[in-house]
Protein backbone atom coordinates (compact mmCIF):
# COMPACT_ATOMS: atom_id res chain seq x y z
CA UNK A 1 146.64 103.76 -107.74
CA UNK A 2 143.42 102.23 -107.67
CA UNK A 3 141.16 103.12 -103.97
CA UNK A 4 139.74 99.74 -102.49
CA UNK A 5 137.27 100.46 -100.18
CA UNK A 6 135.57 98.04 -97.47
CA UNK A 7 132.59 96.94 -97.39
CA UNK A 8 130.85 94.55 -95.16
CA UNK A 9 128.23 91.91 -95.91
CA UNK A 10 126.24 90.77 -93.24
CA UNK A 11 124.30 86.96 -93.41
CA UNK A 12 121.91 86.72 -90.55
CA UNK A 13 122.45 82.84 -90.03
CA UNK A 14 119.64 82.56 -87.56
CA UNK A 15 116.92 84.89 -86.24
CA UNK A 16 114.73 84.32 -83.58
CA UNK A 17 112.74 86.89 -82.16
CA UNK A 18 111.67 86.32 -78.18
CA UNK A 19 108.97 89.62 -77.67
CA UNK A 20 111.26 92.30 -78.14
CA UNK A 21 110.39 95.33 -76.05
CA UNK A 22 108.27 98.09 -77.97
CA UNK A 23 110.22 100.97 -76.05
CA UNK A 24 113.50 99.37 -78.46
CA UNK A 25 111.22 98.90 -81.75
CA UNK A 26 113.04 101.21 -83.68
CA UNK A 27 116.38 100.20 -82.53
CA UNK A 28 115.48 96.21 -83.20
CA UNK A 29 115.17 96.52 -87.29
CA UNK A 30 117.31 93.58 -88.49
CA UNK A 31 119.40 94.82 -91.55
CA UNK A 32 118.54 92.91 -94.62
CA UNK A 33 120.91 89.68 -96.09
CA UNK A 34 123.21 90.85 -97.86
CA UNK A 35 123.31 94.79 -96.81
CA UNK A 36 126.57 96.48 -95.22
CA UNK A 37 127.24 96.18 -91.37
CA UNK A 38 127.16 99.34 -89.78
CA UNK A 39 130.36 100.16 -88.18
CA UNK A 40 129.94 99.96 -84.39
CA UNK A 41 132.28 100.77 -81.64
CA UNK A 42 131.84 98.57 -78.24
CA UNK A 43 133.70 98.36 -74.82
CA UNK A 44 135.17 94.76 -74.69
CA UNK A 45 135.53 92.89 -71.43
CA UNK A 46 139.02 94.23 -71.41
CA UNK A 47 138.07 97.66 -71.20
CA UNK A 48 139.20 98.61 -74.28
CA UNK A 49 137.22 100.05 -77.43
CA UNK A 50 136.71 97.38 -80.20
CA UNK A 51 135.43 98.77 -83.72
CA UNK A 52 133.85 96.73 -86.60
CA UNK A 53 136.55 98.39 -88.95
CA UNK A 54 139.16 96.55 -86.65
CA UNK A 55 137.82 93.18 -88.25
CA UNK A 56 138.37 94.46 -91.91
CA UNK A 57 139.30 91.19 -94.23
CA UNK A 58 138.35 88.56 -91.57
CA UNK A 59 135.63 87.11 -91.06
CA UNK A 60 133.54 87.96 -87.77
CA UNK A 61 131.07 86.29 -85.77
CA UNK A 62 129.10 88.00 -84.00
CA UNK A 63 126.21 87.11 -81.83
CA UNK A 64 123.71 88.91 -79.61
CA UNK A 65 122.67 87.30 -75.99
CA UNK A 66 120.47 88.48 -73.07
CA UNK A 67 122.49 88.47 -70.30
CA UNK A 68 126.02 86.97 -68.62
CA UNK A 69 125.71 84.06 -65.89
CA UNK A 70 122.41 82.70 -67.50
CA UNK A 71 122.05 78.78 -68.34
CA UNK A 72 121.53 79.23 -72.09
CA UNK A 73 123.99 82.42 -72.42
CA UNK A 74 126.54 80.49 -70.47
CA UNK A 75 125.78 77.02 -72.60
CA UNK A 76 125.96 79.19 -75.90
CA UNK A 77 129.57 80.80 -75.13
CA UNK A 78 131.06 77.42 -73.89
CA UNK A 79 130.01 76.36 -77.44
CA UNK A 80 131.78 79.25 -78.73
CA UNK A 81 134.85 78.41 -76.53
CA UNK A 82 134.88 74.74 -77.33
CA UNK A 83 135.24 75.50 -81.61
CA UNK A 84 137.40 79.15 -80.98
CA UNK A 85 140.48 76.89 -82.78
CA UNK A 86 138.22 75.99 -85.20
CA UNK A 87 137.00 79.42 -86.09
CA UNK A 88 140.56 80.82 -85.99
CA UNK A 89 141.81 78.33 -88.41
CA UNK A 90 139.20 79.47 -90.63
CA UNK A 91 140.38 83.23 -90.17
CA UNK A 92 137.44 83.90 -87.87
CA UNK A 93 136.99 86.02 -84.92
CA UNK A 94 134.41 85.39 -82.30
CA UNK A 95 132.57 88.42 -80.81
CA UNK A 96 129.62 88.33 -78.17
CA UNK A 97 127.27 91.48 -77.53
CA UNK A 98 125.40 91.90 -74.57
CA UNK A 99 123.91 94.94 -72.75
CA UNK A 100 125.76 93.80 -69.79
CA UNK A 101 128.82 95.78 -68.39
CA UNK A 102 132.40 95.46 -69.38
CA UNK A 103 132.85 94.60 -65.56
CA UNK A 104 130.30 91.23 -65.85
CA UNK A 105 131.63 90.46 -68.61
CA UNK A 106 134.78 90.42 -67.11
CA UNK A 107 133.55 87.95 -64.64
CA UNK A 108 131.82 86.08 -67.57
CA UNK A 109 135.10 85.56 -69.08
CA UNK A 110 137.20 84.47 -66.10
CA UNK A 111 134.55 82.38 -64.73
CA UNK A 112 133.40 80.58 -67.96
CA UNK A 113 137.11 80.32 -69.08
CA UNK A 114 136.30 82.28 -72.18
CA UNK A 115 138.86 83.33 -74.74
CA UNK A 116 137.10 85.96 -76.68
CA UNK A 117 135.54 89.04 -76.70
CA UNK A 118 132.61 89.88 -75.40
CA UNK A 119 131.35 93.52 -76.01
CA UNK A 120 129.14 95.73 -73.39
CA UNK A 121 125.79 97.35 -75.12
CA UNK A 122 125.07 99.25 -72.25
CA UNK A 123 123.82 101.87 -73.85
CA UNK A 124 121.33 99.64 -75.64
CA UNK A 125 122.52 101.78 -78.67
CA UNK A 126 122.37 97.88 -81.10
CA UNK A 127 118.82 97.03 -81.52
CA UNK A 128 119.78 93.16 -81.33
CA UNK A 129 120.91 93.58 -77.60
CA UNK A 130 117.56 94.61 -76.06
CA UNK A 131 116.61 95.85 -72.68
CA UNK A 132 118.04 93.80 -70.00
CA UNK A 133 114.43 93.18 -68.60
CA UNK A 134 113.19 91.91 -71.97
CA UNK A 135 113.44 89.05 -73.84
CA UNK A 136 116.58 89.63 -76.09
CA UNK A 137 116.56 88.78 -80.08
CA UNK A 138 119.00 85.73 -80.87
CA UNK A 139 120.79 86.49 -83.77
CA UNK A 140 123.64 85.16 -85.10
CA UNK A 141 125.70 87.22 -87.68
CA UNK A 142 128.71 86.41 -90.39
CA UNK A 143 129.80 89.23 -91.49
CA UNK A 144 133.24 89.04 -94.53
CA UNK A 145 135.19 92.48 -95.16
CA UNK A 146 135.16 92.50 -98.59
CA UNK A 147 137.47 94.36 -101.33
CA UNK A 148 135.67 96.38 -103.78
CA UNK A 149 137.85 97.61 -106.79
């Protein structure tokens, strides 16, 4: 029997950098187009761990945002809600990364009506989710599991 392994490709849709804070430099290197996601384990709003290996074979979106409650954050995830069916259809899941804490985002979710899951970077330990204080990056990711003989 033949091992498949899985491997993720990552296309960084859109970029744009809002003075990132120099104390998160080194944690705020974009990976290239084309290279492998790193794996990543979150809390979700739920409380419960979410891993990118849970995604494997579907295709994930995943986007970084500042901070839960704000006019633009808020704007972007209704935007998110409003196509979810869309997305789904297409075998797509929806994730949203914030430093905030699974306990906002909680809130977020039940307040915003939001159907999907939004993931708690307290730590600050994925450079695209910056200090709360600072401007955060706005990045938009596809990422595809892929099936490599």
């Amino acid at each position: 029997m033949i091992m498949k392994t899985m491997s993720f490709a990552l296309v960084l849709a859109c970029a744009l950098a809002l003075t990132p804070n120099p104390a998160h430099a080194a944690a705020t290197t974009q990976p290239t187009v084309g290279a492998a996601a790193p794996d990543f384990s979150l809390s979700t709003n739920a409380g419960k761990a979410a891993s990118l290996k849970d995604y494997r074979g579907k295709w994930v979106v995943l986007y970084f945002y500042p901070k839960d409650f704000t006019g633009g954050c808020t704007i972007e995830a209704h935007n998110f809600q409003r196509d979810l069916a869309k997305y789904e259809q297409a075998g797509a899941v929806i994730l949203g990364v914030s430093v905030d804490s699974v306990d906002s985002h909680k809130g977020f979710c039940t307040k915003e009506g939001l159907n999907f899951k939004l993931l708690a970077d307290t730590e600050h330990t994925h450079g695209l989710a910056t200090h709360p204080d600072a401007y955060a990056e706005r990045t938009l990711g596809f990422l595809r599991a892929a099936t490599a003989p």
